[in-house]
C-alpha atoms as a PDB file:
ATOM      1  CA  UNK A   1     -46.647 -32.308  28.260  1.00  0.00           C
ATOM      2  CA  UNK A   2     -49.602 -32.381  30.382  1.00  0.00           C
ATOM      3  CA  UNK A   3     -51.565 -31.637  27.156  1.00  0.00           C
ATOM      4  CA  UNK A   4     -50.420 -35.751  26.313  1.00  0.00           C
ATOM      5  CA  UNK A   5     -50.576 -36.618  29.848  1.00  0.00           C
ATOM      6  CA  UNK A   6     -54.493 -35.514  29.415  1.00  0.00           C
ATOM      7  CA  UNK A   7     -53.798 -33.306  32.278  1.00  0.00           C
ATOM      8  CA  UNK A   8     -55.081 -30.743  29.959  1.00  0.00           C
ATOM      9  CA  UNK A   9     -57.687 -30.500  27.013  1.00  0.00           C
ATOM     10  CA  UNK A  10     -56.061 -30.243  23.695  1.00  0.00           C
ATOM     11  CA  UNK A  11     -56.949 -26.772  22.078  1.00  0.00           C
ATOM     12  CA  UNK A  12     -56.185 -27.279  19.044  1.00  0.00           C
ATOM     13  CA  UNK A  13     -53.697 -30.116  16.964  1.00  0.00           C
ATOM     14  CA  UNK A  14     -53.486 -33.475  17.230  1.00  0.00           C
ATOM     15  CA  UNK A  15     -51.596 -36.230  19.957  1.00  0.00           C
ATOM     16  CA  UNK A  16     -50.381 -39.311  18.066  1.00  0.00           C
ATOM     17  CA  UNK A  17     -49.505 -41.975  20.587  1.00  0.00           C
ATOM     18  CA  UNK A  18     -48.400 -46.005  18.820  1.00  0.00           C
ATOM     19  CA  UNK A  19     -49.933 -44.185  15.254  1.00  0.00           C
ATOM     20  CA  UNK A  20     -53.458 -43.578  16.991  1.00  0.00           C
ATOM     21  CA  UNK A  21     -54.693 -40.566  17.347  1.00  0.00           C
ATOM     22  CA  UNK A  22     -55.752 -40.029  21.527  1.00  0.00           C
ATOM     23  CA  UNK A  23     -56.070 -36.548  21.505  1.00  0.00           C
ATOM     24  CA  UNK A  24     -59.960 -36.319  22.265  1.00  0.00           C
ATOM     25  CA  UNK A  25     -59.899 -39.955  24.116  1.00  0.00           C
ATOM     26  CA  UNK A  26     -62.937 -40.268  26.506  1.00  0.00           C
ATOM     27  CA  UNK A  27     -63.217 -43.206  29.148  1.00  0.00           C
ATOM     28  CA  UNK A  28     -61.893 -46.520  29.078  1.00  0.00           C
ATOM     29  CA  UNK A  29     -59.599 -45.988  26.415  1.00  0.00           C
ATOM     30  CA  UNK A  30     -58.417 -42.915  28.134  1.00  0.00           C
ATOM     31  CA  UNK A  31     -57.709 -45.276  31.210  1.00  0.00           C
ATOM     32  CA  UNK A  32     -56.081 -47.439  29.070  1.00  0.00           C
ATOM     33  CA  UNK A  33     -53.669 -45.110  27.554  1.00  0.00           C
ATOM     34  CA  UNK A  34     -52.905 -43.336  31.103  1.00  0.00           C
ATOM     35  CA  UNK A  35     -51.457 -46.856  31.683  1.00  0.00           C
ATOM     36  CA  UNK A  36     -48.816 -46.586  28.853  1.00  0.00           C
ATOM     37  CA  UNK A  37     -48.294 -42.240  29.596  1.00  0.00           C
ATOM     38  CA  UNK A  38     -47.135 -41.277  33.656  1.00  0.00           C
ATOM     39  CA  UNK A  39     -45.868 -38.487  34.877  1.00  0.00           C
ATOM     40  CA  UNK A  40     -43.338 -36.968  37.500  1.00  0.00           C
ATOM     41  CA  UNK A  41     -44.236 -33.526  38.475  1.00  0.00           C
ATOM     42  CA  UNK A  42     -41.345 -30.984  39.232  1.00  0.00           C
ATOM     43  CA  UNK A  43     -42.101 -30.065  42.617  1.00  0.00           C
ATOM     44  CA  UNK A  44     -42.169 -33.674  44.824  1.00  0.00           C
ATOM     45  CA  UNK A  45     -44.428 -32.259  47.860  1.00  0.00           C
ATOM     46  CA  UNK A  46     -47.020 -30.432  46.203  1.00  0.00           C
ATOM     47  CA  UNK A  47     -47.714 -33.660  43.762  1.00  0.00           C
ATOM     48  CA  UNK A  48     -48.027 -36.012  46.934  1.00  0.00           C
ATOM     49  CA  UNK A  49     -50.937 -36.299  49.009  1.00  0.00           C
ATOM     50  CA  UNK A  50     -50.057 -35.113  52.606  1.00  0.00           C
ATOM     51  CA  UNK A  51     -52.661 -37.090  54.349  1.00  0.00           C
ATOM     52  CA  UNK A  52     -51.420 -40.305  52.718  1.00  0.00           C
ATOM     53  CA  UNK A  53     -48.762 -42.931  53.445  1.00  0.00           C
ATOM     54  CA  UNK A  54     -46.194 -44.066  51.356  1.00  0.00           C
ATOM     55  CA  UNK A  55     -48.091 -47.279  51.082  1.00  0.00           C
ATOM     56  CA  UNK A  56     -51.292 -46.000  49.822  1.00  0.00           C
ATOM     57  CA  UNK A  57     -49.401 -43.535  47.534  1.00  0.00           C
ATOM     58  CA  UNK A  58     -47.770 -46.545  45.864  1.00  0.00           C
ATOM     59  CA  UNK A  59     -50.537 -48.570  45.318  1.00  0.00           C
ATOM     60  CA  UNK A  60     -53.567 -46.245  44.442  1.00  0.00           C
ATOM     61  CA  UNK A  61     -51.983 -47.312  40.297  1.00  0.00           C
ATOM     62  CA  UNK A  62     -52.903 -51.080  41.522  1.00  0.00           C
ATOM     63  CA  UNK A  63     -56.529 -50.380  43.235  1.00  0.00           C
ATOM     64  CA  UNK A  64     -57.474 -48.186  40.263  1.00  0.00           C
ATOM     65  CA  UNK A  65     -55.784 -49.843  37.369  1.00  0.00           C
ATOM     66  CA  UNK A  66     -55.825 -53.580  38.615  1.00  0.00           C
ATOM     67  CA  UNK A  67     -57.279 -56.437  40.426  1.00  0.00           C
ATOM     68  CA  UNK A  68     -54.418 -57.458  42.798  1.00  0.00           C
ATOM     69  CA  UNK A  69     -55.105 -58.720  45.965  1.00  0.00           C
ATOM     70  CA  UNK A  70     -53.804 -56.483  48.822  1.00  0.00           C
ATOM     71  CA  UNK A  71     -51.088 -58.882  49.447  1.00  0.00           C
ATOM     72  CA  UNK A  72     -49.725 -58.696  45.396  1.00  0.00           C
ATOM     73  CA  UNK A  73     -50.027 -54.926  45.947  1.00  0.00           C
ATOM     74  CA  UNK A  74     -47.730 -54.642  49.056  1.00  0.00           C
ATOM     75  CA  UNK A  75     -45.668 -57.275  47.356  1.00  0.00           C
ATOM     76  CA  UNK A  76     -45.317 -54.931  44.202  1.00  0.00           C
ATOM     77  CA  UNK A  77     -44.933 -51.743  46.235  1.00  0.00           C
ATOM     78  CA  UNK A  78     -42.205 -53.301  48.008  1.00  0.00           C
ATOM     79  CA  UNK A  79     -40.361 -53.441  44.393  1.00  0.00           C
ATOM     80  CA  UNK A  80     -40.937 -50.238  43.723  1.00  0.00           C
ATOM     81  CA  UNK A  81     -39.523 -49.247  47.032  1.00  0.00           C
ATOM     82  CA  UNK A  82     -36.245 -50.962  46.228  1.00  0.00           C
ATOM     83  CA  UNK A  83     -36.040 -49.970  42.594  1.00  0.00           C
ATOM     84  CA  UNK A  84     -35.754 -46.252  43.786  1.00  0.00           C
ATOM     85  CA  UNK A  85     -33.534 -46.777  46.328  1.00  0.00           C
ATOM     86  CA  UNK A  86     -35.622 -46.777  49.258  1.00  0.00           C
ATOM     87  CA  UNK A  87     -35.783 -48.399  51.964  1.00  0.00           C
ATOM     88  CA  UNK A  88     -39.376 -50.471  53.701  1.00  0.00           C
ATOM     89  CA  UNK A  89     -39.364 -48.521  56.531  1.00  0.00           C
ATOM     90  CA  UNK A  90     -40.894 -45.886  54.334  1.00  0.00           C
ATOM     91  CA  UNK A  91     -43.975 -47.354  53.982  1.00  0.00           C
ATOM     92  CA  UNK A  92     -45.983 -46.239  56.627  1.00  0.00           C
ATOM     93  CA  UNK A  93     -44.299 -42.591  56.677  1.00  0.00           C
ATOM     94  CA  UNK A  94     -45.822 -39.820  55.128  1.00  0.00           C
ATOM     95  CA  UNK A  95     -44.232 -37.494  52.157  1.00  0.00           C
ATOM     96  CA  UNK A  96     -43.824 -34.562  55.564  1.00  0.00           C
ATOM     97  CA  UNK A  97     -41.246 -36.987  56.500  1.00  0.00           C
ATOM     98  CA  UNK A  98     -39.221 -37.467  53.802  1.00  0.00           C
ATOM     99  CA  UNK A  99     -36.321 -35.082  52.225  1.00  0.00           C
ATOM    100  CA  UNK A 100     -36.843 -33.433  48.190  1.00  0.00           C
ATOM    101  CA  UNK A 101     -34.795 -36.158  46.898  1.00  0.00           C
ATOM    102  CA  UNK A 102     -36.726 -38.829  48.658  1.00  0.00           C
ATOM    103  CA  UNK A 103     -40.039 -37.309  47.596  1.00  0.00           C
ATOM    104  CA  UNK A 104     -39.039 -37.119  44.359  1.00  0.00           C
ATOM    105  CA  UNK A 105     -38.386 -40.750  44.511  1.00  0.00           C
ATOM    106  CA  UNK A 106     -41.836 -41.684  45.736  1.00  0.00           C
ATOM    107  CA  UNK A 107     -42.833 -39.683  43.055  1.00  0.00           C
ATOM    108  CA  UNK A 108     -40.970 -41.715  40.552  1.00  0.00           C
ATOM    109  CA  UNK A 109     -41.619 -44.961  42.041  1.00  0.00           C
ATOM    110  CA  UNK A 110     -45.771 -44.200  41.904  1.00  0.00           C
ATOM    111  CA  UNK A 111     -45.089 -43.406  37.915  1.00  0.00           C
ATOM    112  CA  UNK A 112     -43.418 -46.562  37.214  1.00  0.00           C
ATOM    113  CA  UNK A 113     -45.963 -48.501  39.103  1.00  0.00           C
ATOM    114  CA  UNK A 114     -47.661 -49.999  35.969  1.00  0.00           C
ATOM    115  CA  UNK A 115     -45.152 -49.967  34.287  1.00  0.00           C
ATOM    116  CA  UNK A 116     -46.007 -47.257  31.750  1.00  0.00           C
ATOM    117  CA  UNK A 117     -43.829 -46.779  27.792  1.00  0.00           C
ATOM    118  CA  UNK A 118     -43.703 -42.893  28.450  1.00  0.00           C
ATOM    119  CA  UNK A 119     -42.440 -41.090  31.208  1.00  0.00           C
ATOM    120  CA  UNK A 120     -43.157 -37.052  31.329  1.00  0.00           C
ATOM    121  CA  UNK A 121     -40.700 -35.675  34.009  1.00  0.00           C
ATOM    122  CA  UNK A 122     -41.575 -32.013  34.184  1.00  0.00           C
ATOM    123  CA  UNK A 123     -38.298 -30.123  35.691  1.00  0.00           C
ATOM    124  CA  UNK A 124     -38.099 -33.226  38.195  1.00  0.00           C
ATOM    125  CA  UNK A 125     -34.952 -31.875  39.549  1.00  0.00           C
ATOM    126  CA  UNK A 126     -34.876 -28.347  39.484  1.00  0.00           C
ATOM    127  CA  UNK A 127     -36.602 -27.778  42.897  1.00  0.00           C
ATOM    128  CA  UNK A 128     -33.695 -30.499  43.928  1.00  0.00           C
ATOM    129  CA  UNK A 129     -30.187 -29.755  45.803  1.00  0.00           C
ATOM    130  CA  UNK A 130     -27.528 -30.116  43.111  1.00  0.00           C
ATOM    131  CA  UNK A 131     -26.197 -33.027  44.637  1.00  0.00           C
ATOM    132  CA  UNK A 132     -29.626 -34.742  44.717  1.00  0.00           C
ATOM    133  CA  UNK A 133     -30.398 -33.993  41.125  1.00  0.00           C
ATOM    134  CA  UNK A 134     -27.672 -36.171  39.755  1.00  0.00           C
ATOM    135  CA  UNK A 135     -29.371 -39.025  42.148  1.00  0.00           C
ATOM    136  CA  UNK A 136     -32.374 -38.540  40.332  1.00  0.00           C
ATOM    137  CA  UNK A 137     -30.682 -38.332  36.637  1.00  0.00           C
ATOM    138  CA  UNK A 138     -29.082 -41.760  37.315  1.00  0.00           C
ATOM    139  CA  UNK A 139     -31.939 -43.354  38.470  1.00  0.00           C
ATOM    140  CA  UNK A 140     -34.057 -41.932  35.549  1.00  0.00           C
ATOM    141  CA  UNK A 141     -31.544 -43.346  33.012  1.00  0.00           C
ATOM    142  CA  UNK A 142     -31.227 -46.648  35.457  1.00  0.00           C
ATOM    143  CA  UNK A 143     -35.385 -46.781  35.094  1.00  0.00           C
ATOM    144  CA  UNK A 144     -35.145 -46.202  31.160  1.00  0.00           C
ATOM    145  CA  UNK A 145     -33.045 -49.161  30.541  1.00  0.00           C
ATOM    146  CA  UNK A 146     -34.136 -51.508  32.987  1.00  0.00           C
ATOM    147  CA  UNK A 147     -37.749 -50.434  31.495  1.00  0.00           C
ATOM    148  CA  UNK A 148     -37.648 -49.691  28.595  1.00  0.00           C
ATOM    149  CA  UNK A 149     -38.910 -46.406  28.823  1.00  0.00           C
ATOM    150  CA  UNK A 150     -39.358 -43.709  26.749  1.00  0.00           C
ATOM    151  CA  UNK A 151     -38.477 -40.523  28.735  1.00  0.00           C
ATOM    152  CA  UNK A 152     -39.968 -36.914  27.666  1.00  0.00           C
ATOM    153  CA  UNK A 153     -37.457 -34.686  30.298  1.00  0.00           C
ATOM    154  CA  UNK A 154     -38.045 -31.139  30.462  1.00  0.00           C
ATOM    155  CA  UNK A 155     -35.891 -28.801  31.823  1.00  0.00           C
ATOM    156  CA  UNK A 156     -34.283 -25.504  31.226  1.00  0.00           C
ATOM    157  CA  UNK A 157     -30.924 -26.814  31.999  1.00  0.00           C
ATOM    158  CA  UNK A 158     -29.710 -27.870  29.042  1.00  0.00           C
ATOM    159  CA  UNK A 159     -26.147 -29.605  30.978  1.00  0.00           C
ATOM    160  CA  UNK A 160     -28.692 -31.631  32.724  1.00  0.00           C
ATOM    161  CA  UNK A 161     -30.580 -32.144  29.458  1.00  0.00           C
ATOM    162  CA  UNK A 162     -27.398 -33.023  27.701  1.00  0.00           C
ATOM    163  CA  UNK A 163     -26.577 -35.740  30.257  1.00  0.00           C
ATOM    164  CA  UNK A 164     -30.299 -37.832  29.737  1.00  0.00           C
ATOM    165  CA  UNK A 165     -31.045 -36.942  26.267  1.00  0.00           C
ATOM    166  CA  UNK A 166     -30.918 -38.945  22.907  1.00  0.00           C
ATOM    167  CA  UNK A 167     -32.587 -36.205  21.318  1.00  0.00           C
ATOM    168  CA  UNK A 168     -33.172 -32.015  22.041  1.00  0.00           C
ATOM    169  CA  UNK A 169     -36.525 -29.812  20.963  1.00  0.00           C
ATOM    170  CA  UNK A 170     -35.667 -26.269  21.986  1.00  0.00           C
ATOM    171  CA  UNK A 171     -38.688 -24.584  22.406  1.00  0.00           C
ATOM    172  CA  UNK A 172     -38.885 -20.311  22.595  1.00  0.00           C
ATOM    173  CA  UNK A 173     -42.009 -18.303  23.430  1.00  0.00           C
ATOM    174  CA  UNK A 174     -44.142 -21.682  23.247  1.00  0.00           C
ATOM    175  CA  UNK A 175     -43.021 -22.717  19.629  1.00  0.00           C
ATOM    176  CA  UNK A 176     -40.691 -25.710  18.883  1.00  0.00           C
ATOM    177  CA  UNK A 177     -37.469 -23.909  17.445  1.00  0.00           C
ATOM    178  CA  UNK A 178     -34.993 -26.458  16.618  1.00  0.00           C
ATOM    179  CA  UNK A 179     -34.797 -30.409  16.932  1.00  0.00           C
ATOM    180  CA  UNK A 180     -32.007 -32.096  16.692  1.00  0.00           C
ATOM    181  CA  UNK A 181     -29.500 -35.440  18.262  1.00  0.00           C
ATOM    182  CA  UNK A 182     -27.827 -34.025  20.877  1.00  0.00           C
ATOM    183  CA  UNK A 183     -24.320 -34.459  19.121  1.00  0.00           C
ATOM    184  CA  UNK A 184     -25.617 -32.203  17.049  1.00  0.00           C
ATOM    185  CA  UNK A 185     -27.244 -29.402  19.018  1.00  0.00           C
ATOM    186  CA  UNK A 186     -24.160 -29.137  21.176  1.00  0.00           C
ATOM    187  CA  UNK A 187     -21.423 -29.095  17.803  1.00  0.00           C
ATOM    188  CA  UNK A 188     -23.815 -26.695  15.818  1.00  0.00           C
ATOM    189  CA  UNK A 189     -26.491 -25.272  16.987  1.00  0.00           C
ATOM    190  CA  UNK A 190     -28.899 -23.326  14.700  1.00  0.00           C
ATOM    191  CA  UNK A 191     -31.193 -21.131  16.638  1.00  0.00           C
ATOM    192  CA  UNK A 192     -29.944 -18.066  18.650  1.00  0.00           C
ATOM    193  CA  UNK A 193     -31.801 -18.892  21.789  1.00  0.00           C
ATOM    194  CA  UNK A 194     -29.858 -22.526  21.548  1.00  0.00           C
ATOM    195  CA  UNK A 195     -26.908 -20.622  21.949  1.00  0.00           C
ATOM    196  CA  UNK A 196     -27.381 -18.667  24.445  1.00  0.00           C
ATOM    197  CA  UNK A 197     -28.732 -21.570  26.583  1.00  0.00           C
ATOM    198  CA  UNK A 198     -25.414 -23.639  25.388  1.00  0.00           C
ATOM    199  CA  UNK A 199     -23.294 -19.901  26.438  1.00  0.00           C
ATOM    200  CA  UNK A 200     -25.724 -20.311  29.856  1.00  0.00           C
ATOM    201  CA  UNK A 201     -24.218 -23.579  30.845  1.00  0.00           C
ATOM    202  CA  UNK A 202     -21.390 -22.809  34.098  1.00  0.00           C
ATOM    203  CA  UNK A 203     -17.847 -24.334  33.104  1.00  0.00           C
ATOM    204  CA  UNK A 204     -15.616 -25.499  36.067  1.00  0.00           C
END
């Protein structure tokens, strides 16, 4: 994930992104594709800069990636603000101040800023409360219809994966293992490890 993100240098393969290869992207183009790509990172403190308000958190996207005036960024900032559920009073707090789920949110908010086609959330919830994380699973599937987003979710929590997911990749020691719709990897699953993760899941 943070291999497409270009968090990372690709050691070897390729990254296909809209049919075009952007694996060795330098630049501009790299900007232009970091646009389209955003990413939540699992733990919503560590990926948040301390010495920052909410308000410059949310719009560093629109200073780097834009020419807004700082009006149109508060305005937009704002939106974001309300389409994760918080509330304006946040802006000039910083992430110290805030809860896991509410970090996470600023988090979210900050990805969605520019309104990016793919969304890499990297265990978003699992440093959560359980009764935050299904918070943050609705408004993830909220964002990916009202955005049309393309959501890459990892987790290894596959009743949490089973609730977000059109389709499954089961990866084991770092190699893809099965793929498959979810119907499917829940009626039949093929690989042992995919079973024992299905076994795994707690039933009330």
């Amino acid at each position: 994930a943070k291999t497409i993100a270009r968090l990372y240098s690709a050691t070897s393969g390729q990254i296909f992104y809209k049919d075009n290869e952007i694996t060795h992207l330098k630049s501009k183009a790299l900007k232009d594709i970091r646009r389209d790509i955003q990413y939540v990172f699992q733990d919503p403190y560590e990926s948040l800069n301390p010495r920052h308000t909410v308000q410059a958190i949310l719009e560093e996207p629109f200073v780097v990636h834009t020419n807004l005036s700082p009006d149109d960024r508060l305005k937009e900032v704002r939106n974001l603000l309300a389409k994760v559920g918080l509330p304006e009073t946040a802006l000039g707090k910083y992430p110290h101040e805030f809860s896991g789920g509410q970090r996470q949110r600023i988090g979210i908010a900050r990805a969605i800023a520019l309104k990016p086609k793919v969304l890499i959330c990297d265990e978003p919830v699992s440093a959560l409360d359980v009764s935050v994380q299904s918070q943050i699973i609705n408004l993830l599937m909220d964002l990916k219809d009202e955005l049309d987003l393309a959501i890459v979710f990892i987790a290894h929590d596959l009743a949490v994966v089973k609730h977000i997911s059109d389709r499954i990749m089961v990866m084991y020691l770092g190699k893809a293992v099965e793929i498959a719709t979810t119907e499917q990897l829940f009626d039949s699953p093929m690989h042992p490890y995919t079973q024992f993760l299905i076994d795994a899941i707690p039933i009330p």
